[in-house]
N, C-alpha and C. Protein backbone atom coordinates (compact mmCIF):
# COMPACT_ATOMS: atom_id res chain seq x y z
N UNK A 1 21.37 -6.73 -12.71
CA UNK A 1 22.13 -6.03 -11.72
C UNK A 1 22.41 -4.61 -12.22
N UNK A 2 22.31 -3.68 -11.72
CA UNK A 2 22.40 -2.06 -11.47
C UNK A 2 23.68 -1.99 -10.61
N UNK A 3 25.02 -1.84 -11.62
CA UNK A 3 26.09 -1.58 -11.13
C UNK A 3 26.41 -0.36 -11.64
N UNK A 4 26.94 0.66 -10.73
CA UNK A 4 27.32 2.07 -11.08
C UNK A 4 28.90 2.07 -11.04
N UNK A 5 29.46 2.82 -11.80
CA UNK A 5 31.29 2.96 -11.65
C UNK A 5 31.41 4.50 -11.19
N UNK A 6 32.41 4.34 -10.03
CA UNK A 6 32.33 5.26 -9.75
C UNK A 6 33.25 6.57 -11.00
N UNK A 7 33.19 7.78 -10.94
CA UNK A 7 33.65 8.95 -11.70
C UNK A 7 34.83 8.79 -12.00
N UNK A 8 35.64 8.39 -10.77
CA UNK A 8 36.98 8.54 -10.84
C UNK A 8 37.46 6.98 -11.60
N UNK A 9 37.08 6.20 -11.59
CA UNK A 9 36.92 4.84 -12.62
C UNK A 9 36.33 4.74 -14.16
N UNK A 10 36.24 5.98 -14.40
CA UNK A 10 35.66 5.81 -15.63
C UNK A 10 36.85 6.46 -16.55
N UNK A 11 37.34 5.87 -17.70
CA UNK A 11 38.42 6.27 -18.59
C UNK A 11 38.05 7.58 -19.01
N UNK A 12 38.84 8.94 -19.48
CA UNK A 12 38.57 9.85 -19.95
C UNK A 12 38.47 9.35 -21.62
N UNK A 13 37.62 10.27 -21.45
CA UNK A 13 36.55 10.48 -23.31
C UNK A 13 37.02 11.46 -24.16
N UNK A 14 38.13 10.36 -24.30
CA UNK A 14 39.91 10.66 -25.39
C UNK A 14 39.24 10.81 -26.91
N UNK A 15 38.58 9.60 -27.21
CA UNK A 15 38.01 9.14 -28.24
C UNK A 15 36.91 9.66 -28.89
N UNK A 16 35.96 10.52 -27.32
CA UNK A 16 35.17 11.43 -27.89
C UNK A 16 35.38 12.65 -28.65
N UNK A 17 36.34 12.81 -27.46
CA UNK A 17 36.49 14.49 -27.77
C UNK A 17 37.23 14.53 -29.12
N UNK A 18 38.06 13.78 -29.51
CA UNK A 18 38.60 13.23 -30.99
C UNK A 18 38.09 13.34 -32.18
N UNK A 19 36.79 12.64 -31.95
CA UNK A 19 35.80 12.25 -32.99
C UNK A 19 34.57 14.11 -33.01
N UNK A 20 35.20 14.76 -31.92
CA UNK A 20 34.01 16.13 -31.72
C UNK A 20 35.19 16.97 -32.49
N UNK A 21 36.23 16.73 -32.59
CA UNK A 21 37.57 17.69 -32.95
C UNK A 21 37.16 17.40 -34.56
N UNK A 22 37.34 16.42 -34.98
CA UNK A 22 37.44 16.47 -36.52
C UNK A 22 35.86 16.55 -36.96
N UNK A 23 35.21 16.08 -36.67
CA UNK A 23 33.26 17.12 -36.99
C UNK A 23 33.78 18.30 -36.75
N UNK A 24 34.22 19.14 -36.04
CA UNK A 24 34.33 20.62 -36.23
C UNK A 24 35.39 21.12 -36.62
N UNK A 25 36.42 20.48 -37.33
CA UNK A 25 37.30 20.81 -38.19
C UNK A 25 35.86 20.84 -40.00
N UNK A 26 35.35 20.06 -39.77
CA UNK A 26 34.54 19.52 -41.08
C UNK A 26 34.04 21.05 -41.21
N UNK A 27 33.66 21.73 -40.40
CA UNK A 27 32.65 22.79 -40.45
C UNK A 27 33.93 24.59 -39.99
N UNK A 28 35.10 23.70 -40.35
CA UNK A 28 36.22 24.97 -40.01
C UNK A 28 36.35 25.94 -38.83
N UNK A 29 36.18 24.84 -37.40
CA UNK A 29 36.06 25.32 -36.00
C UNK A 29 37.40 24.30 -35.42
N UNK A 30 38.17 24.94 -35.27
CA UNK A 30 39.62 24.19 -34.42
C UNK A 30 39.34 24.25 -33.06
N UNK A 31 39.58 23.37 -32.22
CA UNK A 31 39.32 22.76 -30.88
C UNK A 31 40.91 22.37 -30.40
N UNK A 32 40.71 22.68 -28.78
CA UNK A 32 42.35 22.29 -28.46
C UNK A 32 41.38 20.68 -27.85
N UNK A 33 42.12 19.30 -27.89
CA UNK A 33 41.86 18.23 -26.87
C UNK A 33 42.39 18.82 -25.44
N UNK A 34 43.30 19.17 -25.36
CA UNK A 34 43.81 19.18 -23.83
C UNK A 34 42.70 19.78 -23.15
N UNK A 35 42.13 21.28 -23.83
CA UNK A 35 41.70 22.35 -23.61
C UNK A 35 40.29 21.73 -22.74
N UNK A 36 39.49 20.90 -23.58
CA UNK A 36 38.31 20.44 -23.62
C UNK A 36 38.35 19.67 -22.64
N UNK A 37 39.41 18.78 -22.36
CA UNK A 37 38.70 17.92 -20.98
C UNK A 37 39.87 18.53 -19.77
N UNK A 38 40.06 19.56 -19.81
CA UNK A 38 41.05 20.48 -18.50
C UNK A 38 39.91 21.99 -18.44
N UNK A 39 39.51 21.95 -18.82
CA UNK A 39 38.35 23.83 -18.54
C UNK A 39 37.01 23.37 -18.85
N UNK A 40 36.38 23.21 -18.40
CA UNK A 40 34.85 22.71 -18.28
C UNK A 40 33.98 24.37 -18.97
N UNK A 41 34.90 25.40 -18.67
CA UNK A 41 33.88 26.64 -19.68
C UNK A 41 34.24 26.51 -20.71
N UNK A 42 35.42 26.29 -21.18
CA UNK A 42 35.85 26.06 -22.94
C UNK A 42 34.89 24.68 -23.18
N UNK A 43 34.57 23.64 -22.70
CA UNK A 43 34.66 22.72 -22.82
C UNK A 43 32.64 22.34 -23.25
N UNK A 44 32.09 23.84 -22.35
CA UNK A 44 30.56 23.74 -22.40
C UNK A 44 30.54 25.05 -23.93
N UNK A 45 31.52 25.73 -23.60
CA UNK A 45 30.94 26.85 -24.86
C UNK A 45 31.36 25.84 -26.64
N UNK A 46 32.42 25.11 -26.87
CA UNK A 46 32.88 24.08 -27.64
C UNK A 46 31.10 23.23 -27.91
N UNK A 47 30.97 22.64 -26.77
CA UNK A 47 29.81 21.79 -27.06
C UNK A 47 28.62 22.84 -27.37
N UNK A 48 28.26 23.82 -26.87
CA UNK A 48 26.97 24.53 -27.15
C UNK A 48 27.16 24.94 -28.94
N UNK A 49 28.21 25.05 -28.69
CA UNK A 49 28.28 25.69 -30.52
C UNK A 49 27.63 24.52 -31.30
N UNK A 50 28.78 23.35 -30.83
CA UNK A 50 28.36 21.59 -32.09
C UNK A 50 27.17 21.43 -31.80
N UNK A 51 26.24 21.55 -30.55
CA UNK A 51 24.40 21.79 -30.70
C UNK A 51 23.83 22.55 -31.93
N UNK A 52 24.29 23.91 -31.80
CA UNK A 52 23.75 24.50 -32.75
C UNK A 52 23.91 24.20 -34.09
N UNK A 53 24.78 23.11 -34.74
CA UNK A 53 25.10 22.81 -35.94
C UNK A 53 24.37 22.62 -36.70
N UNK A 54 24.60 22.64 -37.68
CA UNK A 54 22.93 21.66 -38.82
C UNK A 54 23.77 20.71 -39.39
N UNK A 55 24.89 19.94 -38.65
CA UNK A 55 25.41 18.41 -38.82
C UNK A 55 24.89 17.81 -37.91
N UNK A 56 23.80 16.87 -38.27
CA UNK A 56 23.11 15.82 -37.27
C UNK A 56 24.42 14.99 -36.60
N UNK A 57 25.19 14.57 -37.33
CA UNK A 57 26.68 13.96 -36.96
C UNK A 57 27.47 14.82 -35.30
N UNK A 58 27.65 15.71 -35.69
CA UNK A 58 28.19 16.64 -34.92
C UNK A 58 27.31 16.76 -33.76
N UNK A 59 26.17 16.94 -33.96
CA UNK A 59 25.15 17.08 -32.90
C UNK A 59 25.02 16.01 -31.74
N UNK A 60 24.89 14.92 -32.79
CA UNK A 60 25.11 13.71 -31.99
C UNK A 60 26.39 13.50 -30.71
N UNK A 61 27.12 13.67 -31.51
CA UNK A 61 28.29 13.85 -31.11
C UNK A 61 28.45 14.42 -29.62
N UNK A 62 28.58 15.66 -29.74
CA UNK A 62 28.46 16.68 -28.99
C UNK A 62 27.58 16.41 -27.42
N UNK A 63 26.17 15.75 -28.07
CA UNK A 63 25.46 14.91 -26.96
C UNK A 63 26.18 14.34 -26.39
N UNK A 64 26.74 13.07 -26.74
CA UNK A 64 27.22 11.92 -26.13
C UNK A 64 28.72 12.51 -25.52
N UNK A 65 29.42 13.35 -25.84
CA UNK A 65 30.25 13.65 -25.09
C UNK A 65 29.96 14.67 -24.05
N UNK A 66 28.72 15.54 -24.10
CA UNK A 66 28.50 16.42 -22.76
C UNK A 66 27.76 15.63 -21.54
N UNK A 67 27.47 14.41 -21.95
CA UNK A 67 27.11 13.05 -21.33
C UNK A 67 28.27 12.69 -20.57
N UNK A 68 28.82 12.58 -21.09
CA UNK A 68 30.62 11.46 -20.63
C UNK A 68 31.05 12.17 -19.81
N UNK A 69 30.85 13.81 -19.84
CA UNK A 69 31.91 14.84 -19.14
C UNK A 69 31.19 14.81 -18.34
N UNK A 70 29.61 15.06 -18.10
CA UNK A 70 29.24 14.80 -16.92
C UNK A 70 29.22 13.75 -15.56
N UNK A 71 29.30 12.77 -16.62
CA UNK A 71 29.76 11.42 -15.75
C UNK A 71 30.46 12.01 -14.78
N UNK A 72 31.63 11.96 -15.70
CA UNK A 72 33.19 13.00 -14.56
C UNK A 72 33.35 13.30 -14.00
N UNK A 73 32.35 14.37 -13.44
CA UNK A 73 32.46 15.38 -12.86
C UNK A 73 32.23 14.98 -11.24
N UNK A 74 32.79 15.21 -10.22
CA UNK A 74 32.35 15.15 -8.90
C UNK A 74 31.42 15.76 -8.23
N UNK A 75 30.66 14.77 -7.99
CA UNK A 75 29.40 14.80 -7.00
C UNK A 75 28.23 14.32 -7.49
């Protein structure tokens, strides 16, 4: 079965953005949480940086949460 949830049913990615905050504390880049899942431009320029990293960790990271935010997003 191919069940979809809708956007507004999906928990916010508390845990992500958490786990993207302290990888870029590792590399001495401070991140607000609120910031990141309330402004979608802080929130894409934050993630474009953890792309460019040379922490595969971080990178990862960064993926799977510009994933989640998209979920989110309406439409």
């Amino acid at each position: 079965m191919n069940a979809t949830c809708p956007a507004e049913a999906l928990p916010t990615p508390l845990v992500e953005v958490v786990e993207l905050k302290w990888l870029m504390a590792g590399e001495g880049v401070r991140i607000h949480v609120e910031h990141m899942l309330d402004d979608e431009a802080y929130a894409t320029s934050v993630l474009d940086r953890a792309l460019r990293s040379t922490s595969p960790a971080l990178r990862v990271a960064a993926q799977r949460l510009r994933q989640r935010l998209a979920q989110l997003k309406p439409g």
